[in-house]
PDB file of N, CA and C in Angstrom:
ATOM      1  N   UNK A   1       0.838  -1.176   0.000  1.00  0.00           N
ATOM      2  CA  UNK A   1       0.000   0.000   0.000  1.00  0.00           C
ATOM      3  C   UNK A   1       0.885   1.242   0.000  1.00  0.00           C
ATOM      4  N   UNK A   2       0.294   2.642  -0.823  1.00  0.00           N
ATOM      5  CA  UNK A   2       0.642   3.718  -0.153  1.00  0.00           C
ATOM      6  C   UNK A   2      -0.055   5.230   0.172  1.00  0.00           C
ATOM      7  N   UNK A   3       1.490   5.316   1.431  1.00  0.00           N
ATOM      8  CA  UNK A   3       0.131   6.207   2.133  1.00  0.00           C
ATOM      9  C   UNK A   3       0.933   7.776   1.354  1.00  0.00           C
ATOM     10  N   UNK A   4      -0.039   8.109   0.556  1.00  0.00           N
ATOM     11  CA  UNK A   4       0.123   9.584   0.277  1.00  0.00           C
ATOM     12  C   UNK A   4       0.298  10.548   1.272  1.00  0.00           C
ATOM     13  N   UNK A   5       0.764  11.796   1.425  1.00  0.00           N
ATOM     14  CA  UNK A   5       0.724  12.411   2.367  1.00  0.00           C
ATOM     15  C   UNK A   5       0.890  14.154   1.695  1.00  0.00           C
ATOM     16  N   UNK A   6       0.560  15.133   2.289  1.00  0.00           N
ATOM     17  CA  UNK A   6       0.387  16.346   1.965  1.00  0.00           C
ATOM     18  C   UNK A   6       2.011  16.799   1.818  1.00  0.00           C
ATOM     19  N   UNK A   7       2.005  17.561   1.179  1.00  0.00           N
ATOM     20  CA  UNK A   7       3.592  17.838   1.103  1.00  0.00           C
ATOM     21  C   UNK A   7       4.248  18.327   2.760  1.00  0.00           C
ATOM     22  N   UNK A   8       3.584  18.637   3.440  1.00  0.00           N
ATOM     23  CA  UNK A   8       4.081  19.261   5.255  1.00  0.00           C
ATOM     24  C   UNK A   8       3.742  17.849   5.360  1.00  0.00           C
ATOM     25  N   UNK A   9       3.177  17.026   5.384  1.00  0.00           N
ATOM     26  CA  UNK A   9       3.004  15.466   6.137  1.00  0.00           C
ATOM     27  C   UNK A   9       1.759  15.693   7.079  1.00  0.00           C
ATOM     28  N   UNK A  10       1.215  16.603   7.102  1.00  0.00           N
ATOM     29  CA  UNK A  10       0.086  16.518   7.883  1.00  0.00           C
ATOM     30  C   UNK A  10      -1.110  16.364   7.712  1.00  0.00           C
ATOM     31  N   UNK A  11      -1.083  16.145   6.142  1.00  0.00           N
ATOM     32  CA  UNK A  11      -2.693  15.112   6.212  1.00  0.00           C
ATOM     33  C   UNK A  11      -2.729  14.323   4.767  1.00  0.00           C
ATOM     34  N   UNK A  12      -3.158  13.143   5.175  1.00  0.00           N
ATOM     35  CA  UNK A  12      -2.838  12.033   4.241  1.00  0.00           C
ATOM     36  C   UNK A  12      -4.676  11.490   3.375  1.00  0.00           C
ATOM     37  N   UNK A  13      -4.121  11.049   2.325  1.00  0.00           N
ATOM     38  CA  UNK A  13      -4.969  10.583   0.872  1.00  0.00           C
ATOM     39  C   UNK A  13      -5.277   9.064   1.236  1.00  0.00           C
ATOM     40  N   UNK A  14      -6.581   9.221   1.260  1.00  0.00           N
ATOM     41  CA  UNK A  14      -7.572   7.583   1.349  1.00  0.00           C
ATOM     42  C   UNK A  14      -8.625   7.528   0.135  1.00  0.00           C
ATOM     43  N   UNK A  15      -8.825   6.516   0.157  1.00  0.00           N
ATOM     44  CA  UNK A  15      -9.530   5.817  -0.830  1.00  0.00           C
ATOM     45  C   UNK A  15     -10.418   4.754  -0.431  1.00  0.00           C
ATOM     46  N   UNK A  16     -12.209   5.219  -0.548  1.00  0.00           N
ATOM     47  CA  UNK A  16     -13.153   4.537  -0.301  1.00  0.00           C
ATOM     48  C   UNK A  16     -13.123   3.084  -1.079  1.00  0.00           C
ATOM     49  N   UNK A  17     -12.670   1.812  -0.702  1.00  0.00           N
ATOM     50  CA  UNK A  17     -12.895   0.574  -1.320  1.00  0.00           C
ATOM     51  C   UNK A  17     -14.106   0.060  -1.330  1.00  0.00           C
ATOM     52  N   UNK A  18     -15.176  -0.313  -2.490  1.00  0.00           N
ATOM     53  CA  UNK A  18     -16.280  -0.553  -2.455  1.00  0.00           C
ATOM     54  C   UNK A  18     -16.192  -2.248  -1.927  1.00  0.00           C
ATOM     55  N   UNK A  19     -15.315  -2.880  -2.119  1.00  0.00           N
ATOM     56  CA  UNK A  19     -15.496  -4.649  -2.397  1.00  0.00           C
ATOM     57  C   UNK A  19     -15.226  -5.095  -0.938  1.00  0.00           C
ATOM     58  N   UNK A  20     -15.337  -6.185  -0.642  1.00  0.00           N
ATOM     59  CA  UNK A  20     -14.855  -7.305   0.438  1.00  0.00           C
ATOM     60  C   UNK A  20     -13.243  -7.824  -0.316  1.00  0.00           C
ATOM     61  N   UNK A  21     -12.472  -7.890   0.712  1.00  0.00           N
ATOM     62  CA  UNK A  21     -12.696  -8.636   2.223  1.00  0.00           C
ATOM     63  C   UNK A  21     -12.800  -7.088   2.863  1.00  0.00           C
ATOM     64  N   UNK A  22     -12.275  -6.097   2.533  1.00  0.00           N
ATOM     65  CA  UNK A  22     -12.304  -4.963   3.706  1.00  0.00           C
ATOM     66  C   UNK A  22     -12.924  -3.679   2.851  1.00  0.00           C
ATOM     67  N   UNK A  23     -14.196  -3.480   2.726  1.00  0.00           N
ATOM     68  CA  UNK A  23     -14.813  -2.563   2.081  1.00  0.00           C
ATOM     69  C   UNK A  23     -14.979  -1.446   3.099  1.00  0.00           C
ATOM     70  N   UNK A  24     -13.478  -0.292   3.024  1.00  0.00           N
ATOM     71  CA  UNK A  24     -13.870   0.693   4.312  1.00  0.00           C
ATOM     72  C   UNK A  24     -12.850   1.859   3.621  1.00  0.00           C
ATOM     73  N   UNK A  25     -12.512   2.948   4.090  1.00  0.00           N
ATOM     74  CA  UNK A  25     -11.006   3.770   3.820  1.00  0.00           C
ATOM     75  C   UNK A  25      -9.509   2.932   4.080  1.00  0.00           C
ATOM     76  N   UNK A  26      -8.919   3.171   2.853  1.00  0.00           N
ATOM     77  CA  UNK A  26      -7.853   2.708   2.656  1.00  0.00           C
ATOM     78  C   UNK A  26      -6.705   3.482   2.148  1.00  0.00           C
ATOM     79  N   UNK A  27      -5.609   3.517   2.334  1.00  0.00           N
ATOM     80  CA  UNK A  27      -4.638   3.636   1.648  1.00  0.00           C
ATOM     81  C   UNK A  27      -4.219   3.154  -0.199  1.00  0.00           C
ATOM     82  N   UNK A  28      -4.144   3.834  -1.017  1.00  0.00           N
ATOM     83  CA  UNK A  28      -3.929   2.946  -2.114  1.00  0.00           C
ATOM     84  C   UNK A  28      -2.884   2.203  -1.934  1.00  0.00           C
ATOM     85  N   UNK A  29      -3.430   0.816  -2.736  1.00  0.00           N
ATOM     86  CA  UNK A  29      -2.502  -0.267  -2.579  1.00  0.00           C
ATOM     87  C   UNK A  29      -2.772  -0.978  -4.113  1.00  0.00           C
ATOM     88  N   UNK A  30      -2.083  -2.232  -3.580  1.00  0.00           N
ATOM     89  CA  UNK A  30      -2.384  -3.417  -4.920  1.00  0.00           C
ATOM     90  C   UNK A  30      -1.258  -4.076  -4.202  1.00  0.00           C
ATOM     91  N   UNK A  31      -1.322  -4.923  -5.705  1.00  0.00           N
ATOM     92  CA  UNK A  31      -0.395  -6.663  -5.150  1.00  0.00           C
ATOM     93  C   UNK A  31       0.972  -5.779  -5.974  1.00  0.00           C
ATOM     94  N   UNK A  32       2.269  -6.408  -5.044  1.00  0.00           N
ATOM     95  CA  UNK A  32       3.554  -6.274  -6.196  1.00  0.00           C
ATOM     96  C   UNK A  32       3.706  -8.019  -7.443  1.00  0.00           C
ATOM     97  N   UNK A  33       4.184  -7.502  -8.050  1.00  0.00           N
ATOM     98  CA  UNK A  33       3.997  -8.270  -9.158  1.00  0.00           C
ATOM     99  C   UNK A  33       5.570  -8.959  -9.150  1.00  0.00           C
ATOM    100  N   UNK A  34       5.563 -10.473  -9.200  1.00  0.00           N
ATOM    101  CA  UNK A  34       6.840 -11.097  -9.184  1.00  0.00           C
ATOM    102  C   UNK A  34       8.421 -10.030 -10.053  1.00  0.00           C
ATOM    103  N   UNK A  35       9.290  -9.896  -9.295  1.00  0.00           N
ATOM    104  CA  UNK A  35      10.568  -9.404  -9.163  1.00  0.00           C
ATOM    105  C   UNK A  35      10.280  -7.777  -9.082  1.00  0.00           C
ATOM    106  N   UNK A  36       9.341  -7.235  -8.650  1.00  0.00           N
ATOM    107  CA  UNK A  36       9.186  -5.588  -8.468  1.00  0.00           C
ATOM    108  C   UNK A  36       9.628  -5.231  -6.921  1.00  0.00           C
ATOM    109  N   UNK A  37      10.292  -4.311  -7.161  1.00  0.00           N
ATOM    110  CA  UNK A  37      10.551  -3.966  -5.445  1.00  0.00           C
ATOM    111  C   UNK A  37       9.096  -2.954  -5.061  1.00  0.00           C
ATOM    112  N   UNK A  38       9.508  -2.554  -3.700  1.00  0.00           N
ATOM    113  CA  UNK A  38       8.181  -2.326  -3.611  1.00  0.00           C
ATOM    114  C   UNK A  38       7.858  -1.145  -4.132  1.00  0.00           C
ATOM    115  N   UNK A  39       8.930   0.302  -4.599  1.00  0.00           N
ATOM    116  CA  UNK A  39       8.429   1.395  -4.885  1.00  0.00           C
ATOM    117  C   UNK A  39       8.768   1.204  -6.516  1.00  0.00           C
ATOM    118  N   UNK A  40       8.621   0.275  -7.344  1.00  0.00           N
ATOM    119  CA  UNK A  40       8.415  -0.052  -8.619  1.00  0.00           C
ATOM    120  C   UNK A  40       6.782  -0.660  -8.424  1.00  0.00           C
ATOM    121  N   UNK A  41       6.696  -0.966  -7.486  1.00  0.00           N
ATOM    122  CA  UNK A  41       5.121  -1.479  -7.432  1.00  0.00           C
ATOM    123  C   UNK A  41       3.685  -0.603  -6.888  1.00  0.00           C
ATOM    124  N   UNK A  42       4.763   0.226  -6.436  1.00  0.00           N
ATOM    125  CA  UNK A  42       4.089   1.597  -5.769  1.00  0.00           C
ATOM    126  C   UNK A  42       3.831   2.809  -6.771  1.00  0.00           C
ATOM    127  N   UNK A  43       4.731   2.886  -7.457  1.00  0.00           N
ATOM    128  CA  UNK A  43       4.685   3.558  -8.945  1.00  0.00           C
ATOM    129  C   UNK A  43       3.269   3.200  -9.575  1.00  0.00           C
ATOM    130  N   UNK A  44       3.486   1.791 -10.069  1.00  0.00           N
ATOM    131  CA  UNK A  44       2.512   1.570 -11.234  1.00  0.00           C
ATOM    132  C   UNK A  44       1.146   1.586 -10.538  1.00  0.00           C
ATOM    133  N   UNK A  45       1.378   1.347  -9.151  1.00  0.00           N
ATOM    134  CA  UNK A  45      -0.134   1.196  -8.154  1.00  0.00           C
ATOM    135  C   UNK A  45      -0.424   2.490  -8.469  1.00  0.00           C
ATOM    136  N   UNK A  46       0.186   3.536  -8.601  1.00  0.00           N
ATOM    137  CA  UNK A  46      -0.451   4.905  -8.682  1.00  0.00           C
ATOM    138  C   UNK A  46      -0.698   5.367 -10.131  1.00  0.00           C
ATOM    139  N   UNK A  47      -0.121   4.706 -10.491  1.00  0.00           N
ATOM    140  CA  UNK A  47      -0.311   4.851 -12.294  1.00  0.00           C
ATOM    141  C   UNK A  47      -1.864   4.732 -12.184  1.00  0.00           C
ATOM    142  N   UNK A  48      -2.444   3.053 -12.200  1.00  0.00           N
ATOM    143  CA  UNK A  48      -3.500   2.611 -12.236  1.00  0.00           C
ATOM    144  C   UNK A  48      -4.244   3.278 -11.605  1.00  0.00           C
ATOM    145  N   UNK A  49      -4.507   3.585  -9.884  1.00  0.00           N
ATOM    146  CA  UNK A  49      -5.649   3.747  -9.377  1.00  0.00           C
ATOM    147  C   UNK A  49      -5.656   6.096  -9.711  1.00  0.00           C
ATOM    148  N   UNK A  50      -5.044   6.371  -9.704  1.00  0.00           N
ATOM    149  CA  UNK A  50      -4.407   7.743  -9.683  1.00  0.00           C
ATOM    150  C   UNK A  50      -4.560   8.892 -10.951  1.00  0.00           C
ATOM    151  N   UNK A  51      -3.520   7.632 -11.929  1.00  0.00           N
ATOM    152  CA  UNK A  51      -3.098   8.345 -12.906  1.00  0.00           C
ATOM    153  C   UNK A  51      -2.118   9.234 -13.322  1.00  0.00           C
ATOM    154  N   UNK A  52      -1.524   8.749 -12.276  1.00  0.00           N
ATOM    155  CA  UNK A  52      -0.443   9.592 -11.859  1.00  0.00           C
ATOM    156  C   UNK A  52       1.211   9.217 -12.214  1.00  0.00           C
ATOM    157  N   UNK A  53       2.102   9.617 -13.065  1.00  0.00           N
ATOM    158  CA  UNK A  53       3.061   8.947 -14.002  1.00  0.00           C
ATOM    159  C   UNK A  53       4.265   9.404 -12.229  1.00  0.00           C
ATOM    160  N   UNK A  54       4.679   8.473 -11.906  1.00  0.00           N
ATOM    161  CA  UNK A  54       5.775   9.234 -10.690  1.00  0.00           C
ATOM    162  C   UNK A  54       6.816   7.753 -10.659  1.00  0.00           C
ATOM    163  N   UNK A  55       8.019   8.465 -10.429  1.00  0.00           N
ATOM    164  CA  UNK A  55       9.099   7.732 -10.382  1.00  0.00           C
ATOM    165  C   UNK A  55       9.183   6.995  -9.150  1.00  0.00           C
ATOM    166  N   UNK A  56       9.664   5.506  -9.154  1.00  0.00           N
ATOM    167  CA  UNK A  56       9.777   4.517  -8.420  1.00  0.00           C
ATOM    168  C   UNK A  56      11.102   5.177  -7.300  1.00  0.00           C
ATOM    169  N   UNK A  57      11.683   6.484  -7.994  1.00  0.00           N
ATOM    170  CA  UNK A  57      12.473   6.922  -6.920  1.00  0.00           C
ATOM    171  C   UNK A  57      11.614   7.843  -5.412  1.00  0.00           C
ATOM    172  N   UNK A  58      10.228   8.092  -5.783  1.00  0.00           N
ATOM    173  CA  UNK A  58       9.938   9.229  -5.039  1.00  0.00           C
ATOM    174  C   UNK A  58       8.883   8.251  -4.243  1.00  0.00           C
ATOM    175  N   UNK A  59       9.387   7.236  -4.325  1.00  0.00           N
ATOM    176  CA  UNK A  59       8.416   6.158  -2.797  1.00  0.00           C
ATOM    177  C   UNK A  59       9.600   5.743  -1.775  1.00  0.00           C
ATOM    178  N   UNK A  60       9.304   5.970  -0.530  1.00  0.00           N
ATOM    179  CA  UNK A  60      10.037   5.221   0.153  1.00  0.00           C
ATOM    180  C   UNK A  60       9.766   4.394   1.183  1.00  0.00           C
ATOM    181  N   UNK A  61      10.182   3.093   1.402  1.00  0.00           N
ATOM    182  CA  UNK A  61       9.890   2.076   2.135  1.00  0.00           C
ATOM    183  C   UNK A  61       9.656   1.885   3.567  1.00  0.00           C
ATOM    184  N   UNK A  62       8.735   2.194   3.878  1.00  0.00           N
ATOM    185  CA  UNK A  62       8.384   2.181   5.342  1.00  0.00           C
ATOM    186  C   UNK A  62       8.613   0.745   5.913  1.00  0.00           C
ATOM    187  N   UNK A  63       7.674  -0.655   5.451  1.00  0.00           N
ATOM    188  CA  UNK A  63       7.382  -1.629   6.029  1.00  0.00           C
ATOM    189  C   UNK A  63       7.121  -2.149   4.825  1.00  0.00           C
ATOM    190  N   UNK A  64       6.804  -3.741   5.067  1.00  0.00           N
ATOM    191  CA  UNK A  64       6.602  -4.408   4.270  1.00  0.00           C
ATOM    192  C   UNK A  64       5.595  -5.719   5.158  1.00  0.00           C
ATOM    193  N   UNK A  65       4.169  -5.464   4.349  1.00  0.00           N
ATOM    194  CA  UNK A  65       3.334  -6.931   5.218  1.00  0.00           C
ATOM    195  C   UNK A  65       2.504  -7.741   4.210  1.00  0.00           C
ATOM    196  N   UNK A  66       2.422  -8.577   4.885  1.00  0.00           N
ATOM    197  CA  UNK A  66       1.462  -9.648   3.967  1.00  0.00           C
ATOM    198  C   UNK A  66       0.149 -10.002   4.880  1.00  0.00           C
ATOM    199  N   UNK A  67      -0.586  -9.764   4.052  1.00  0.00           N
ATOM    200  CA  UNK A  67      -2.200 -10.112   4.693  1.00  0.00           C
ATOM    201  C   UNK A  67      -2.852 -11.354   3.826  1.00  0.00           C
ATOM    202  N   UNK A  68      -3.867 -12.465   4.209  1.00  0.00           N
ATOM    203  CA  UNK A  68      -4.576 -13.039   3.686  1.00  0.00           C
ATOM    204  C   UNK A  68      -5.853 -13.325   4.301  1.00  0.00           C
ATOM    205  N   UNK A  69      -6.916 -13.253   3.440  1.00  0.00           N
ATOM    206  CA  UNK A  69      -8.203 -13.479   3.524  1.00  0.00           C
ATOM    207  C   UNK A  69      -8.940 -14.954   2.754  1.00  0.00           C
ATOM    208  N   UNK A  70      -9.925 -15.411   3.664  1.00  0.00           N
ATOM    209  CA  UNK A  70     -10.176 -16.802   2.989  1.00  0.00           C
ATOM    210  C   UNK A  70     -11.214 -16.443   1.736  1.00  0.00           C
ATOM    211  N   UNK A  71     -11.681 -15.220   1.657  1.00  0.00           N
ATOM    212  CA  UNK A  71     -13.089 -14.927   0.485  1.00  0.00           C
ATOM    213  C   UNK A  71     -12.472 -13.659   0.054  1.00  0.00           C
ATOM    214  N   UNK A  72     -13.056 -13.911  -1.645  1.00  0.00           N
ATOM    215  CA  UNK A  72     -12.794 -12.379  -1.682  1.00  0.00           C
ATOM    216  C   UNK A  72     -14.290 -12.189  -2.437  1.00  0.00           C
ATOM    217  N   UNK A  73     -14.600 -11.193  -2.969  1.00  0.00           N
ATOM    218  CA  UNK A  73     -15.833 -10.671  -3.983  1.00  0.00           C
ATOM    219  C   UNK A  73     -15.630 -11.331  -5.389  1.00  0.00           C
ATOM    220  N   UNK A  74     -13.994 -11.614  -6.223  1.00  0.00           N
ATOM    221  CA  UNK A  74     -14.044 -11.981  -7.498  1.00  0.00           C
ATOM    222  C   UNK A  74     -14.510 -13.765  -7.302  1.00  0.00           C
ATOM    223  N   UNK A  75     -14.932 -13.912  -8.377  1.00  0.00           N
ATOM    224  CA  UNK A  75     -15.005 -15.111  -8.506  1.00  0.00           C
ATOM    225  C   UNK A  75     -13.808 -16.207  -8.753  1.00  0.00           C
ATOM    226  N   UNK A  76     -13.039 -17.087  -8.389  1.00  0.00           N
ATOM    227  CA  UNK A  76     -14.315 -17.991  -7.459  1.00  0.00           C
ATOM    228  C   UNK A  76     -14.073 -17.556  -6.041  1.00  0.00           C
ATOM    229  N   UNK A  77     -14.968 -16.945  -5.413  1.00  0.00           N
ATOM    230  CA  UNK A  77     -15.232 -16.229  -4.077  1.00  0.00           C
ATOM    231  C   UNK A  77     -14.293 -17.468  -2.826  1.00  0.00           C
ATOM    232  N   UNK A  78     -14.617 -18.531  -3.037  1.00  0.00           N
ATOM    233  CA  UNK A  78     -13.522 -19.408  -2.094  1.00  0.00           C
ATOM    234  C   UNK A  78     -12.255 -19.344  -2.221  1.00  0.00           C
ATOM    235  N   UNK A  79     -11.469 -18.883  -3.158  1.00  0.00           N
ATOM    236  CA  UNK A  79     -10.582 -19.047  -3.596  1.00  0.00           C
ATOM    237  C   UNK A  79      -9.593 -18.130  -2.238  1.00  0.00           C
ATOM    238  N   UNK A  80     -10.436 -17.245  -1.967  1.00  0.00           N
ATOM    239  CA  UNK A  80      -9.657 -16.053  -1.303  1.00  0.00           C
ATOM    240  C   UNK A  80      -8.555 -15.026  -1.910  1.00  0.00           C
ATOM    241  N   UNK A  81      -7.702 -14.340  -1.353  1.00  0.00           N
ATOM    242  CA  UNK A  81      -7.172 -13.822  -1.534  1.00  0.00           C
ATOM    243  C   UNK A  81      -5.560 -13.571  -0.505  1.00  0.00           C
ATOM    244  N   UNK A  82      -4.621 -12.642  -1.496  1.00  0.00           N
ATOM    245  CA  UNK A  82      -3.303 -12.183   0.117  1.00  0.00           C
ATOM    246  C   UNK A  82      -2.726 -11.104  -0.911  1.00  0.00           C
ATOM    247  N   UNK A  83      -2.812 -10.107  -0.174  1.00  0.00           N
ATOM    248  CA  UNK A  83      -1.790  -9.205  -0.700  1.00  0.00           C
ATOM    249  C   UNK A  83      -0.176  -8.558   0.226  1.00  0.00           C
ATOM    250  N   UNK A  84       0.202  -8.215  -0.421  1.00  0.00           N
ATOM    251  CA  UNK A  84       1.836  -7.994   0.109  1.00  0.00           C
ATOM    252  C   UNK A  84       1.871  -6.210   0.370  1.00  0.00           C
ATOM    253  N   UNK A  85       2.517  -6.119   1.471  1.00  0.00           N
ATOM    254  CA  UNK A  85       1.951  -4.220   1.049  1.00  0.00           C
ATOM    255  C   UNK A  85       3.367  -3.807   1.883  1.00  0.00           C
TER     256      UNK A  85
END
């Protein structure tokens, strides 16, 4: 995930997620994609949800977690889901 932040750092960019497993305010995120570090994955995450063209230099790495859920909304709904953030 990332957390945008105001250029002073004092107030940060969320994003209403409509779907399950966690349909609430979020941070933009997505999955990293096999051999991407994470601010090459943070880039294109903002490409997509944003639109926003920004260099994999201007993210920097706070943490790194992995979450998994047993359901998600896409089909096949058992299948679940895990993302890496």
């Amino acid at each position: 995930d990332v957390l945008i932040t105001s250029p002073d750092g004092s107030r940060v960019f969320l994003g209403k997620r409509k779907v399950h497993p966690q349909p609430d305010w979020w941070y933009m995120g997505g999955r990293a994609k096999p051999g991407e570090s994470p601010q090459q994955a943070a880039a294109r995450v903002m490409r997509r949800e944003l639109c926003l063209q920004l260099p994999a230099t201007r993210f920097e790495v706070i943490g790194s977690y992995s979450m998994t859920w047993a359901m998600r909304e896409q089909a096949p709904a058992e299948h679940g889901t895990a993302d890496i953030s």
